[in-house]
Protein backbone atom coordinates (compact mmCIF):
# COMPACT_ATOMS: atom_id res chain seq x y z
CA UNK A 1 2.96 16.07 15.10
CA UNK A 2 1.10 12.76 14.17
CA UNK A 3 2.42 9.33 13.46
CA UNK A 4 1.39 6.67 10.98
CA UNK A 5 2.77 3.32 12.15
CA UNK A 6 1.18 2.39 8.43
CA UNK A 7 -0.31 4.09 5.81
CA UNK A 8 -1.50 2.92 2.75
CA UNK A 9 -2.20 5.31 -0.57
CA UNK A 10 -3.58 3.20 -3.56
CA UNK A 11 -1.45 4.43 -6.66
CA UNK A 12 -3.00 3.66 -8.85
CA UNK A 13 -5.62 0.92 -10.63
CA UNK A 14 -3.78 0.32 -13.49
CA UNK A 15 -2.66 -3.44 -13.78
CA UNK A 16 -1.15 -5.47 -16.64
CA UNK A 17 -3.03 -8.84 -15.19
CA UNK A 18 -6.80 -9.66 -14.87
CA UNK A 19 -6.49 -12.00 -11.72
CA UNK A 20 -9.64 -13.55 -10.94
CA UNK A 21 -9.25 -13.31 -7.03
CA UNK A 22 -8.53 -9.26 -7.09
CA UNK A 23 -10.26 -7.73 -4.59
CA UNK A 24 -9.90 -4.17 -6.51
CA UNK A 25 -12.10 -5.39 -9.30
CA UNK A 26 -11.12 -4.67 -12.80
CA UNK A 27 -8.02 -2.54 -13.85
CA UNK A 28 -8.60 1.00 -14.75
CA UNK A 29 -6.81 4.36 -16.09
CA UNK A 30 -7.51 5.73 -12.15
CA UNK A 31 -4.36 6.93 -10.53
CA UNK A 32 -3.80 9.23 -7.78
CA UNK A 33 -3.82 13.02 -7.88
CA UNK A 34 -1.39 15.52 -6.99
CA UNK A 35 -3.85 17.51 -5.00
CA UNK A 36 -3.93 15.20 -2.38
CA UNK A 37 -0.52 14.72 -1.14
CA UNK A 38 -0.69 18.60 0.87
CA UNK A 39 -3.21 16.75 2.42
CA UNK A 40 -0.99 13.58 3.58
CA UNK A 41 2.64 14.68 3.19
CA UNK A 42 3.45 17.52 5.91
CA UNK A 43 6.64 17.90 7.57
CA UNK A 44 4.90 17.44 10.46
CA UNK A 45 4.57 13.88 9.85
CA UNK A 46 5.96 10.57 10.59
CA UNK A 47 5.14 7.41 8.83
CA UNK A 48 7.24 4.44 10.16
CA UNK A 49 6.29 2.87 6.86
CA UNK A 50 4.71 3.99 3.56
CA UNK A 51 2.79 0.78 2.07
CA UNK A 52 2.17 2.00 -1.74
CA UNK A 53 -0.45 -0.08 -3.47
CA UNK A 54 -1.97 -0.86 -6.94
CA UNK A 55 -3.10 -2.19 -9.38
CA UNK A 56 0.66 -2.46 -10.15
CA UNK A 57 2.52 0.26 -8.57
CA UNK A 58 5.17 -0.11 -10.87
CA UNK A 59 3.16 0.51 -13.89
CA UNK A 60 2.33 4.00 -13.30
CA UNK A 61 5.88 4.91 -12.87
CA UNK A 62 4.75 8.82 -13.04
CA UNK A 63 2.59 8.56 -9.92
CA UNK A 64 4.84 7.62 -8.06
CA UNK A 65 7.67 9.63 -8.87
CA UNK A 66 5.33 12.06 -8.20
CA UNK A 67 4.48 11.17 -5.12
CA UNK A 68 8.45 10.70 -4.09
CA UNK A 69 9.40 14.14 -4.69
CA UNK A 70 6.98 15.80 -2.67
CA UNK A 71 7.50 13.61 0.04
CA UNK A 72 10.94 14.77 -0.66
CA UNK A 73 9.80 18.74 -1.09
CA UNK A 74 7.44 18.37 2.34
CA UNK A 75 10.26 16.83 4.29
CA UNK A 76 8.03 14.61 5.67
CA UNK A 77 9.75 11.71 8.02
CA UNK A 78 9.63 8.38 6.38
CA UNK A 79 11.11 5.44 8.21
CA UNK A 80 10.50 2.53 5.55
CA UNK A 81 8.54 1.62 2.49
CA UNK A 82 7.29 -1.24 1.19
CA UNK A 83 5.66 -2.01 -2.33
CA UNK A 84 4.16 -5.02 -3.55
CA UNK A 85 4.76 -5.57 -7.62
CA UNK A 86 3.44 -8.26 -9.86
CA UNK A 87 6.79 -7.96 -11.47
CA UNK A 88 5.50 -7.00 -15.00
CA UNK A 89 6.85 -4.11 -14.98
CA UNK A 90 10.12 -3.06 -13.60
CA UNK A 91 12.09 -0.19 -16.27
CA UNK A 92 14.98 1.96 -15.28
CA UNK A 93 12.77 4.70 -14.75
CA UNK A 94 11.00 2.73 -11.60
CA UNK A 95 14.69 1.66 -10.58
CA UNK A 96 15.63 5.33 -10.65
CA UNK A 97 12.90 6.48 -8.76
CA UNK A 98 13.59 3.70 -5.92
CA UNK A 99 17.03 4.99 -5.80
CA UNK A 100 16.00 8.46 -5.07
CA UNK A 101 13.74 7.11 -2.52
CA UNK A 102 15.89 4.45 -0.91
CA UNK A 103 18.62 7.82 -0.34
CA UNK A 104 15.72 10.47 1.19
CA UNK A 105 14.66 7.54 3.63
CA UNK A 106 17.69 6.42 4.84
CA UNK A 107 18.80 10.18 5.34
CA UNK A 108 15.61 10.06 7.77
CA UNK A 109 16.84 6.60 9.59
CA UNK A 110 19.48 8.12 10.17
CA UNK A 111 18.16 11.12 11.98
CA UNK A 112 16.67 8.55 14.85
CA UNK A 113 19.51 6.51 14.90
CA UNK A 114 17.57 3.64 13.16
CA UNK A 115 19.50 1.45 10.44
CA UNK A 116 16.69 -1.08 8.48
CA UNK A 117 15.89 -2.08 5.01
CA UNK A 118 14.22 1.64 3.50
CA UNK A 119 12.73 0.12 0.33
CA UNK A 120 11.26 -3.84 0.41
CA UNK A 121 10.02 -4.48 -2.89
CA UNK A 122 7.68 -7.40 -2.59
CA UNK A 123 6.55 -9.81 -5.20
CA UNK A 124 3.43 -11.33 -5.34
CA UNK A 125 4.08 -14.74 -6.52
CA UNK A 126 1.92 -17.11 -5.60
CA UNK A 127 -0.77 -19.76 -6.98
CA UNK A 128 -2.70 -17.58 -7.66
CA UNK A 129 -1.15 -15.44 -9.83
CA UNK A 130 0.66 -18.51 -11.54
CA UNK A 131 -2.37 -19.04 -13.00
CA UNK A 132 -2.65 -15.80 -14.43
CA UNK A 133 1.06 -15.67 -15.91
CA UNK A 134 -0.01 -19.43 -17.15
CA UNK A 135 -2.47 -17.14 -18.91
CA UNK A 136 -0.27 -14.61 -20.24
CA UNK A 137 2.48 -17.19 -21.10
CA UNK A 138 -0.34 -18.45 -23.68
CA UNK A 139 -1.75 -15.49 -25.40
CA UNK A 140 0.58 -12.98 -24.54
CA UNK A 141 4.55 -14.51 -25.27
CA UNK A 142 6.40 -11.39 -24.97
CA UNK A 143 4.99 -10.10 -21.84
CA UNK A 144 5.85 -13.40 -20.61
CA UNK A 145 9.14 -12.93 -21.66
CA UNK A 146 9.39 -9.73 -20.07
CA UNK A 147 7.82 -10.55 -16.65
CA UNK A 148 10.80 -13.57 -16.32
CA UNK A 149 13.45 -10.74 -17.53
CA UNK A 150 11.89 -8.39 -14.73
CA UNK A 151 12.13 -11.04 -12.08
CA UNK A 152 15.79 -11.53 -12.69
CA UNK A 153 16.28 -7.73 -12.59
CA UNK A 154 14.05 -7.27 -9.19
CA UNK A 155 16.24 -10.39 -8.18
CA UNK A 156 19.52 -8.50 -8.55
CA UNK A 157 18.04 -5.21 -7.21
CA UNK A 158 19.04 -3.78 -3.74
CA UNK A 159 15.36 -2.92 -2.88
CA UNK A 160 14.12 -7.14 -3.31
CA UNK A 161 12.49 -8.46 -0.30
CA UNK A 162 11.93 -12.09 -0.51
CA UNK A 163 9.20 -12.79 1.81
CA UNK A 164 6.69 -15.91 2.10
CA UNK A 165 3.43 -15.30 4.00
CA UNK A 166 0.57 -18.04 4.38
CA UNK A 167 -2.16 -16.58 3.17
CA UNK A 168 -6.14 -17.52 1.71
CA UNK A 169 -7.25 -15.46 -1.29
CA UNK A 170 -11.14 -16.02 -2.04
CA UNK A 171 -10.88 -17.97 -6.30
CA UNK A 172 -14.36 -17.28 -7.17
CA UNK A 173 -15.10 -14.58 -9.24
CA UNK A 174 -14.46 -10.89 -8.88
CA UNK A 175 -13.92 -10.32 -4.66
CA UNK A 176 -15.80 -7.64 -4.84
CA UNK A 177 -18.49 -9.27 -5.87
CA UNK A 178 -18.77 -11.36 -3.04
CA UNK A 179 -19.44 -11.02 0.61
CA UNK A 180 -15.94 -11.35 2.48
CA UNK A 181 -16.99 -11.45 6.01
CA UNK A 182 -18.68 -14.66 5.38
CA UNK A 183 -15.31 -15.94 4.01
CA UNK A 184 -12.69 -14.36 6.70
CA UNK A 185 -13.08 -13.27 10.59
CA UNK A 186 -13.12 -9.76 11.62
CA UNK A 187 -9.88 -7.46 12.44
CA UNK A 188 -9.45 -5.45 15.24
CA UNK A 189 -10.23 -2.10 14.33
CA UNK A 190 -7.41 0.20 14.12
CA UNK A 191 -6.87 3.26 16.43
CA UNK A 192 -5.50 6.50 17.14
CA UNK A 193 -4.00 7.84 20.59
CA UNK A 194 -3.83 11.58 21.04
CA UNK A 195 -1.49 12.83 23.89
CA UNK A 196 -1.27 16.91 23.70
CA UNK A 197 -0.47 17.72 19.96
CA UNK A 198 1.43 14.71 19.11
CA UNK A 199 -1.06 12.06 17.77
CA UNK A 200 -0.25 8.08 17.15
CA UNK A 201 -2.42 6.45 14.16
CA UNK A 202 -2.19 2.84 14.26
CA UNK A 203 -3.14 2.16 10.46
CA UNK A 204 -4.47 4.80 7.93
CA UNK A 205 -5.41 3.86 4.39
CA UNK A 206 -6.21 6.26 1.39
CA UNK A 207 -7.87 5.02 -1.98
CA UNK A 208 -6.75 6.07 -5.40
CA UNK A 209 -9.90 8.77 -5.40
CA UNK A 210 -8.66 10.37 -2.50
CA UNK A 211 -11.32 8.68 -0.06
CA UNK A 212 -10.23 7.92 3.35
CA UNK A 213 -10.61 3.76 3.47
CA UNK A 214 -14.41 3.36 5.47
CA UNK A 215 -14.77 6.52 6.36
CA UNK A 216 -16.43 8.11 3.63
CA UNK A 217 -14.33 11.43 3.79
CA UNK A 218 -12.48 12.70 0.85
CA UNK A 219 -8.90 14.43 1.21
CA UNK A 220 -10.84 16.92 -1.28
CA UNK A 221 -12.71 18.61 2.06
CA UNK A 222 -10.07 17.92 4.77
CA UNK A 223 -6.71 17.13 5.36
CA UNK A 224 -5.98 12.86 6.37
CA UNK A 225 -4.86 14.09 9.96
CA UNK A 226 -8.03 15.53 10.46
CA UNK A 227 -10.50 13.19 9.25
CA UNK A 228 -9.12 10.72 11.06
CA UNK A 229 -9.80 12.73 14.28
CA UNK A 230 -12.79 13.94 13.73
CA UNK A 231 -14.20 9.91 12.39
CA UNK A 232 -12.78 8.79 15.78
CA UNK A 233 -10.76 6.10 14.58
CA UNK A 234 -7.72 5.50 12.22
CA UNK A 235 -10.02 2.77 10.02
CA UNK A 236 -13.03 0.83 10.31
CA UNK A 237 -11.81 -2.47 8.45
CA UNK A 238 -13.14 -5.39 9.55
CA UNK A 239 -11.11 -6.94 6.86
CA UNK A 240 -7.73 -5.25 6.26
CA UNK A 241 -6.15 -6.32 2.68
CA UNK A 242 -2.67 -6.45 2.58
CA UNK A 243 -2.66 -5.35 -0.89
CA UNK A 244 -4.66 -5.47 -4.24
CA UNK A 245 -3.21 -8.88 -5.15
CA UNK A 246 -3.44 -11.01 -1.68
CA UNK A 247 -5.47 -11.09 1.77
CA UNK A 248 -4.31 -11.36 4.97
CA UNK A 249 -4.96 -14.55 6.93
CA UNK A 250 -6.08 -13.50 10.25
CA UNK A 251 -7.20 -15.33 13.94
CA UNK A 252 -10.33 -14.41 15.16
CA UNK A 253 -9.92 -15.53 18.60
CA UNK A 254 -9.18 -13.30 21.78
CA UNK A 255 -9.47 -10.19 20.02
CA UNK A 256 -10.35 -7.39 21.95
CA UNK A 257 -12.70 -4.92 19.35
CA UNK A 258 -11.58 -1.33 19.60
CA UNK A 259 -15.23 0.86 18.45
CA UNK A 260 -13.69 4.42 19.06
CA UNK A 261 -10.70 6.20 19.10
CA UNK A 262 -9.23 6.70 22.22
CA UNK A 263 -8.58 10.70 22.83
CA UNK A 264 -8.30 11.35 26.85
């Protein structure tokens, strides 16, 4: 059995905005694959929560009802899942979808005894991205006009999470095009604790291309479980992004660096 306190799976990299502080770099066509999720998805597995990320997760409504029904099909134990949305793009279609997974995770809650929010849809609204809607509002008037119909709609929805973090997003230029550590301090690497055959990841994330985040491994050669056993640790991050659209603001001090997994 192994447990994912958090793991991340990038969607997808399509995006409707061009938001100059994206660490993911220019949208793109790239989405996820189907032959990956025997590789995640097992039943089993235990994720307390399922962080889906973009581009705009939203967007790619297929992907994800994709990944949803296997999750579904593997019985895999899902506890909670959050998604982060520019709020673009929100059709019944992605409403439907959230409904069938709101219903399969609660049915799991409910199997520990544990009652929480299953779905928090998150919307990334900040400065930031005001700029980028000031953008849109300009050249683009009925996307505009559709993002402040969507907000209303994500508003009214059962999955909305309203949520204010204090965060620092690096404004210059493509993020990827710039060194980060010089900008933010380093993260505590994450971990994994193996007791017998149950194992305990602390944080796993997996990019749209299948690559295990800083490990180097694809999910085309090995299963997640055991590439994150065999690299030692659950992630390398120094950095850990939140999402595509926002960085964590972290404190350096009295961190205590983890460099290996621990496995005795």
């Amino acid at each position: 059995m192994i447990t994912y306190n958090n793991l991340k799976i990038e969607t997808t990299r399509r995006c409707t905005l061009r938001c100059k502080h994206c660490e993911k770099g220019p949208a793109s066509g790239k989405d996820f694959q189907s032959k990956f999720l025997p590789k995640i998805f097992t039943k089993n597995t235990i994720i307390r929560n399922l962080e889906l990320d973009g581009g705009d997760v939203l967007l790619a409504a297929d992907i994800l009802e994709m990944i949803v029904d296997y999750i579904i099909q593997s019985e895999c134990i899902v506890l909670g899942v959050s998604i982060t949305t520019n709020g673009t793009y929100f059709t019944p279609k992605s409403k439907r979808i959230l409904s069938k997974l709101k219903t399969y995770v609660t049915k799991c809650q409910s199997h520990i005894g544990k009652y929480s929010k299953a779905i928090s849809l998150i919307l990334a609204a900040d400065e930031y991205h005001k700029a980028e809607l000031n953008r849109i509002k300009e050249e683009d008037p009925w996307l505009y006009k559709m993002y402040i119909e969507n907000i209303q709609e994500l508003i009214e929805s059962s999955f909305f999470s309203c949520k204010k973090e204090s965060i620092r997003v690096i404004d210059k230029g493509r993020a990827e095009n710039l060194t980060i550590e010089k900008f933010y301090p380093p993260k505590i690497d994450n971990y994994y604790l193996k007791d017998g055959e149950n194992i305990l990841v602390s944080n796993a994330s997996v990019l749209v291309d299948g690559i295990v985040e800083n490990t180097g491994k694809s999910l085309l050669d090995d299963n997640l479980a055991s590439i994150i056993i065999k690299s030692g640790i659950a992630c390398k991050n120094e950095i850990e992004f939140q999402d595509g659209c926002q960085i964590n603001k972290y404190n350096s001090k009295n961190l205590t660096f983890v460099n290996k997994g621990i496995n005795n």
